[in-house]
Protein backbone atom coordinates (compact mmCIF):
# COMPACT_ATOMS: atom_id res chain seq x y z
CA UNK A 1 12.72 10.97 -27.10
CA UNK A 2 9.28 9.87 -26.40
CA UNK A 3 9.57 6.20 -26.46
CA UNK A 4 11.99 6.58 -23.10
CA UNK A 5 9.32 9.14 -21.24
CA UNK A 6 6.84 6.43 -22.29
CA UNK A 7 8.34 3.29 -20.70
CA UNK A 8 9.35 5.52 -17.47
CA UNK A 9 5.55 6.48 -16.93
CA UNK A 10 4.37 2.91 -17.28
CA UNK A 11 7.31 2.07 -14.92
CA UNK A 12 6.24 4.13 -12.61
CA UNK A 13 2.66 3.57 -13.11
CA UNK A 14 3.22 -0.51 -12.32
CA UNK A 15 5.50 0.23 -9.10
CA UNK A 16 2.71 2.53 -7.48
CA UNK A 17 0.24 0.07 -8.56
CA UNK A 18 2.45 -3.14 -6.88
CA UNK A 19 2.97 -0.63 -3.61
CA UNK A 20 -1.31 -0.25 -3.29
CA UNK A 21 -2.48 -2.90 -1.03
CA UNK A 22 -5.58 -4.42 -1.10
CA UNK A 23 -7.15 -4.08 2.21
CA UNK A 24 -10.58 -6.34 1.33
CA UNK A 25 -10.56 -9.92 3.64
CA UNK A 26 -10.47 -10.61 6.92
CA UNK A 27 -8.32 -8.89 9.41
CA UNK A 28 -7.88 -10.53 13.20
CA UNK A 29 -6.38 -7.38 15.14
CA UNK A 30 -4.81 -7.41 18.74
CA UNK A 31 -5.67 -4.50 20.37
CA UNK A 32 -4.07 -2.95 23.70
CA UNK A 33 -5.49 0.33 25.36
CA UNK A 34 -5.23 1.86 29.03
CA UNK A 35 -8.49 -0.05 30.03
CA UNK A 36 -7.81 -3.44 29.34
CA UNK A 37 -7.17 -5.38 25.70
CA UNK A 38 -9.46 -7.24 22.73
CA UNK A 39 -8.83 -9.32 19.77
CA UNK A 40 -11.87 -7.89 17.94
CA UNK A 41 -12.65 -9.17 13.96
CA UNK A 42 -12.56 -6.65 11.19
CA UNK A 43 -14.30 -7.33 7.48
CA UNK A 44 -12.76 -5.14 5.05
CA UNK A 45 -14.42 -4.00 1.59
CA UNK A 46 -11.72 -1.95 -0.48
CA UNK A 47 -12.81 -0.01 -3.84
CA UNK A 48 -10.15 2.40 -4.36
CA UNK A 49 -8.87 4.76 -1.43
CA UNK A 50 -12.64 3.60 0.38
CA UNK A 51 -13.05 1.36 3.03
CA UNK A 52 -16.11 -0.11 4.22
CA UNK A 53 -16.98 -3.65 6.00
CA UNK A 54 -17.59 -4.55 9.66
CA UNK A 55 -15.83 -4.80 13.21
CA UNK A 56 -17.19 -7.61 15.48
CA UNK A 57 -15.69 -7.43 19.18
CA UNK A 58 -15.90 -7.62 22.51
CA UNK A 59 -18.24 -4.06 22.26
CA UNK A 60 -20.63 -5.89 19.34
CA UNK A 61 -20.71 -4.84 15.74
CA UNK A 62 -20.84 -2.14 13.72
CA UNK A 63 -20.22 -0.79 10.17
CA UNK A 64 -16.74 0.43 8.82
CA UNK A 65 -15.69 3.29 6.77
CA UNK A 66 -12.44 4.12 6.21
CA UNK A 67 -9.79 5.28 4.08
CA UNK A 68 -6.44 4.30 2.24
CA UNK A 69 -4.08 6.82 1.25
CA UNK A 70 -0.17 5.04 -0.12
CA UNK A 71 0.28 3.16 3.36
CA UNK A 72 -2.08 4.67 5.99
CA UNK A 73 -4.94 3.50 6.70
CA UNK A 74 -8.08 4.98 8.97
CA UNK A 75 -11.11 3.88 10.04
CA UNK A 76 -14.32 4.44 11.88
CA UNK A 77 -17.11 3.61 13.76
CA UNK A 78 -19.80 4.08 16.22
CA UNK A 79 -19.91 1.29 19.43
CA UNK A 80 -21.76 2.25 21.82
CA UNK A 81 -22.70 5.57 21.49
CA UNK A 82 -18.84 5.93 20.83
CA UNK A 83 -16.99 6.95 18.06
CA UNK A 84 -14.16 4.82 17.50
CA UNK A 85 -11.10 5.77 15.10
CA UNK A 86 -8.22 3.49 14.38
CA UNK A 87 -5.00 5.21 12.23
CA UNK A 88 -2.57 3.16 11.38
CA UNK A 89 0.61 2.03 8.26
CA UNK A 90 0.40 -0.95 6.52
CA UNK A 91 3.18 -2.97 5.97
CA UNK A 92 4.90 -2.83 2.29
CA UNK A 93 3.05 -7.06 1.92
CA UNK A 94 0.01 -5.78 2.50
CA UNK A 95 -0.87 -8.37 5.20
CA UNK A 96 0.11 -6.17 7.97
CA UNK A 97 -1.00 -3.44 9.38
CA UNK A 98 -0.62 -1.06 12.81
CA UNK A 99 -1.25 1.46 14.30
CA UNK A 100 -3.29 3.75 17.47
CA UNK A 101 -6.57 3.63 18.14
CA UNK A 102 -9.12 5.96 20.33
CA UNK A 103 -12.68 4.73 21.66
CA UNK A 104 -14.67 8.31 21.80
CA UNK A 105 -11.69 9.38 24.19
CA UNK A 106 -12.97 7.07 26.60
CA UNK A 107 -9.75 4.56 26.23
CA UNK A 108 -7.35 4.55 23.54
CA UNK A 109 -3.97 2.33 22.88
CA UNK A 110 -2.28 0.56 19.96
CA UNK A 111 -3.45 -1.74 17.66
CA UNK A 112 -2.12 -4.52 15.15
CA UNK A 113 -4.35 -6.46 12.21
CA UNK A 114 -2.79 -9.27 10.47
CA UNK A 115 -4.64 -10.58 7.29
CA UNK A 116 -6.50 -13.93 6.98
């Protein structure tokens, strides 16, 4: 009786391991909010459910943090005195990813990141 349970655990531990994207690379992201649109760079570091790396836009760079929970995604940072927060899903290849996006409530919209 234990030999089945066995095999079903590592099963299951393989599929939720193939379903965890790896988030680290380059991501070019299209972004669209009520006061105008970008196409700024993000840098992604993943170790885990963490997120850290860099975004480099139209507003400059910053640092990244972040989190990754199954598919959705969020991260942060500060642009000019703002504190920007994109939420998002990722798509089950792990290359895509979309969501919303708000800049310190002064402008928010959609977003979608593509991997490099």
């Amino acid at each position: 009786m234990k030999k089945p349970l066995i095999l079903f655990a590592a099963v299951a531990l393989l599929a939720a391991t193939a379903l965890s994207a790896d988030l680290t690379g380059t991501w070019n992201v299209t972004v669209t909010l009520d006061a105008g649109s970008g196409t700024p760079t993000f840098e992604l570091k993943q170790a885990g459910d963490k997120l850290t790396g860099t975004y480099s836009g139209q507003l400059g760079t910053a640092d990244v943090t972040g989190t990754v929970k199954d598919n959705d995604v969020t991260m942060n940072f500060v642009v000019q005195g703002a504190n920007v927060v994109y939420k998002g899903k990722i798509d089950s290849t792990g290359k895509k990813m979309e969501g919303t996006c708000d800049y310190g409530g002064q402008a928010s919209g959609t977003w979608v990141g593509t991997k490099k």
